[in-house]
C-alpha atoms as a PDB file:
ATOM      1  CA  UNK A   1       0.000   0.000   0.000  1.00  0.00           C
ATOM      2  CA  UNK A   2       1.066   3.674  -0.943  1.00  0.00           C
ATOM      3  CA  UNK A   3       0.847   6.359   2.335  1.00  0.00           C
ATOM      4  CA  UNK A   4      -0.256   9.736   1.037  1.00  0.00           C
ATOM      5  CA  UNK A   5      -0.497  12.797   3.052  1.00  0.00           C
ATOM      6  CA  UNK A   6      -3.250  15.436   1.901  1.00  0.00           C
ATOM      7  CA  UNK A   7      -2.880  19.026   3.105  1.00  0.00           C
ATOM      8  CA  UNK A   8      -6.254  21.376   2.282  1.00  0.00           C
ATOM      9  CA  UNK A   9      -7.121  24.745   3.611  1.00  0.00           C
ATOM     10  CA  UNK A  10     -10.285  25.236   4.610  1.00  0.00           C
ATOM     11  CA  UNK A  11     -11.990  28.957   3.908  1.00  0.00           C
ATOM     12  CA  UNK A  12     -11.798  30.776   7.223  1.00  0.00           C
ATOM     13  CA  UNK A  13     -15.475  32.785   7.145  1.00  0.00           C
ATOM     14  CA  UNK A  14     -17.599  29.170   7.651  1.00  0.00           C
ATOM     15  CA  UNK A  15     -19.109  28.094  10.509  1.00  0.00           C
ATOM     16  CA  UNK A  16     -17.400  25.164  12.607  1.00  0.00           C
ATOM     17  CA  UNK A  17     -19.997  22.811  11.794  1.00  0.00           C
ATOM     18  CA  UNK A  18     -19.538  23.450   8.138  1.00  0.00           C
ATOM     19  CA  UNK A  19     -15.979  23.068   8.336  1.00  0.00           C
ATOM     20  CA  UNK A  20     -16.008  19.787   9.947  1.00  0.00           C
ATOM     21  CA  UNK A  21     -19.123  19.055   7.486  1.00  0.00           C
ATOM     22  CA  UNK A  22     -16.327  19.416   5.122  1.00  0.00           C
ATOM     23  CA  UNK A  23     -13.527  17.611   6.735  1.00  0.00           C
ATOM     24  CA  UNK A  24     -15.997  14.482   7.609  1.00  0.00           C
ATOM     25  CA  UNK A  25     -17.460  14.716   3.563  1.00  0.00           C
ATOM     26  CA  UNK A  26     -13.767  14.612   2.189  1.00  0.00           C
ATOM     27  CA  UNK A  27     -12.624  11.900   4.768  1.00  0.00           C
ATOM     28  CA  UNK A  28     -15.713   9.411   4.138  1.00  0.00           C
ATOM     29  CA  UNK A  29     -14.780   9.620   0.500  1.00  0.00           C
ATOM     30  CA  UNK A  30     -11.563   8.221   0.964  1.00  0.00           C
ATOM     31  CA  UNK A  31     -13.116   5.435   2.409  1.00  0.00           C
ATOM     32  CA  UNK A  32     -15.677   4.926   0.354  1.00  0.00           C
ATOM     33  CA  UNK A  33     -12.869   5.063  -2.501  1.00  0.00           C
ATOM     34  CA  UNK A  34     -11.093   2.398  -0.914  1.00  0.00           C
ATOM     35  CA  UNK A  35      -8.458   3.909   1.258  1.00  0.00           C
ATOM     36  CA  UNK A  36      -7.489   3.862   4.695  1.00  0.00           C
ATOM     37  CA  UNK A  37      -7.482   6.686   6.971  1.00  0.00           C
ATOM     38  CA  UNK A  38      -4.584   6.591   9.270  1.00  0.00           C
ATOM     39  CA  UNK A  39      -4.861  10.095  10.753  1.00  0.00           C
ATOM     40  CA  UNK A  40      -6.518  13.355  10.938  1.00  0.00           C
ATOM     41  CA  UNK A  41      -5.152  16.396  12.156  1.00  0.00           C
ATOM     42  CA  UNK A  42      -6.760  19.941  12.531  1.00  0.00           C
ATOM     43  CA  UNK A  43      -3.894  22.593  12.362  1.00  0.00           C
ATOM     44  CA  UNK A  44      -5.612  25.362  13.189  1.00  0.00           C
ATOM     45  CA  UNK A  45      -6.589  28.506  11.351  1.00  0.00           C
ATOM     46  CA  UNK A  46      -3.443  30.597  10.472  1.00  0.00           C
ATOM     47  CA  UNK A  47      -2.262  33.250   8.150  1.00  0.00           C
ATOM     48  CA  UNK A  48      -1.764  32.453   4.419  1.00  0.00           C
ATOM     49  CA  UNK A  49       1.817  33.600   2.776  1.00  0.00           C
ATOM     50  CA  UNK A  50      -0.590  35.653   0.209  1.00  0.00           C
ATOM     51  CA  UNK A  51      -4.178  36.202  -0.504  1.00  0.00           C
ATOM     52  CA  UNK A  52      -5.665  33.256  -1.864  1.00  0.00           C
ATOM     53  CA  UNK A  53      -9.160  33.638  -3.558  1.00  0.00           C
ATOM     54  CA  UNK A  54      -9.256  37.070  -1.158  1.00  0.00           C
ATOM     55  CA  UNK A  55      -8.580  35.005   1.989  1.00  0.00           C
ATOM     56  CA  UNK A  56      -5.442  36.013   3.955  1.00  0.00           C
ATOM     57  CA  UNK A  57      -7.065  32.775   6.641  1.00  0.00           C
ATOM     58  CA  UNK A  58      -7.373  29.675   6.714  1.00  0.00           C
ATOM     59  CA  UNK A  59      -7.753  26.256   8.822  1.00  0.00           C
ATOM     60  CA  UNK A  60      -5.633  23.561   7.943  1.00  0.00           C
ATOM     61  CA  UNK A  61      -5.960  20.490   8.133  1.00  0.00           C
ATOM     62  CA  UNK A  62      -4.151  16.975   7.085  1.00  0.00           C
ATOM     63  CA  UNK A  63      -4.837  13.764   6.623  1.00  0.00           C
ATOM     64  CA  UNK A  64      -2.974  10.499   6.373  1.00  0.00           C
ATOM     65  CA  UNK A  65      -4.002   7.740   4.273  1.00  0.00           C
ATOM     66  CA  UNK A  66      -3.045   4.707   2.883  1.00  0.00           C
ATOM     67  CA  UNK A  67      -4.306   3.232  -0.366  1.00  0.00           C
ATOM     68  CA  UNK A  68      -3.845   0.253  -2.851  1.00  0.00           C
ATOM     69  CA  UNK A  69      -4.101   2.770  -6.334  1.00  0.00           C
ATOM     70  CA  UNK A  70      -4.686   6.479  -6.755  1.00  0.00           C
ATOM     71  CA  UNK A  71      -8.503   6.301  -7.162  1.00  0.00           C
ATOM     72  CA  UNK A  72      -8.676   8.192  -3.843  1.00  0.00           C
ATOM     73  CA  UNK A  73      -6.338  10.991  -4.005  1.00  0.00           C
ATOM     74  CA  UNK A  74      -7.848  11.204  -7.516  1.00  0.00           C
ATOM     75  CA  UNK A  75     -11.404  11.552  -6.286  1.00  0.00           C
ATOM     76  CA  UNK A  76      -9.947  14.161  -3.550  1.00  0.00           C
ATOM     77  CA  UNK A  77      -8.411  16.213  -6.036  1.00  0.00           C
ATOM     78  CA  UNK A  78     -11.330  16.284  -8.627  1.00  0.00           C
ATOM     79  CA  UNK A  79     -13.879  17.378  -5.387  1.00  0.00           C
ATOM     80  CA  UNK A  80     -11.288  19.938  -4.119  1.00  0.00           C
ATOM     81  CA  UNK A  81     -10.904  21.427  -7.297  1.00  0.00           C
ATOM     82  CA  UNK A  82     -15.000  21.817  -7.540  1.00  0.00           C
ATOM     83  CA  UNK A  83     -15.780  22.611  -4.067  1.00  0.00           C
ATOM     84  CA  UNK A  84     -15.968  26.428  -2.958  1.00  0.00           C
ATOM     85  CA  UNK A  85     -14.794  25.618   0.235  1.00  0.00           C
ATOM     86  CA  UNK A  86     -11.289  24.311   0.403  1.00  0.00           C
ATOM     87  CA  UNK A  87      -9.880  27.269  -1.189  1.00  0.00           C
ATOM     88  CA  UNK A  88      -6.018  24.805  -1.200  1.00  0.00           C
ATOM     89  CA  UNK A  89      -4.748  21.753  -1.163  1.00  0.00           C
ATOM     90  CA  UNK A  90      -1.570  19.521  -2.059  1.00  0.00           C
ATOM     91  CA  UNK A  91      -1.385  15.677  -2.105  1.00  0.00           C
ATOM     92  CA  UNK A  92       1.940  14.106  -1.507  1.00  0.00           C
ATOM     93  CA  UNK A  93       3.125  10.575  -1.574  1.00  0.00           C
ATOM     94  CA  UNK A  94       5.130   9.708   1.348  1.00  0.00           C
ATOM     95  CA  UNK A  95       8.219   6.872   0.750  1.00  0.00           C
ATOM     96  CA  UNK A  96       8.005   4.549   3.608  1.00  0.00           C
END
């Protein structure tokens, strides 16, 4: 199995139950897409290095996963891209 780590920045001006709405929609993807969630980590809200979408905020948040093929980092990246509120995010493939 390939561990990925997946970084995403959450827009700062939602509620906290929409945020972890969010987080919790994103993370039972990955399951449903066959991966395994290891861990998930809420950074905090914290300054951007520049304005991003006219945010200088955001909460970050990561998440550890393993999976068997790239069907669930794919399916991350397609909803991340789409939704309006995870305003960044970065998959990486961590070598074990």
């Amino acid at each position: 199995m390939k561990k990925y780590e997946i970084m995403f920045i959450v827009r700062p001006d939602l509620e906290e139950a929409n945020i972890k709405t969010v987080v919790e929609n994103m993370k039972n993807m990955l399951i449903e897409k066959g991966a395994q969630v290891l861990d998930v980590k809420e950074l905090g809200q914290r300054d951007l290095a520049y304005e991003i979408k006219k945010y200088l905020k955001g909460y970050y948040y990561l998440i550890t996963i393993e999976a068997n093929n790239s069907d669930a980092t794919n399916e991350f990246d397609r909803l991340a891209l789409i939704s309006e509120d995870i305003i960044r995010h970065l998959i990486v493939r961590v070598d074990v």
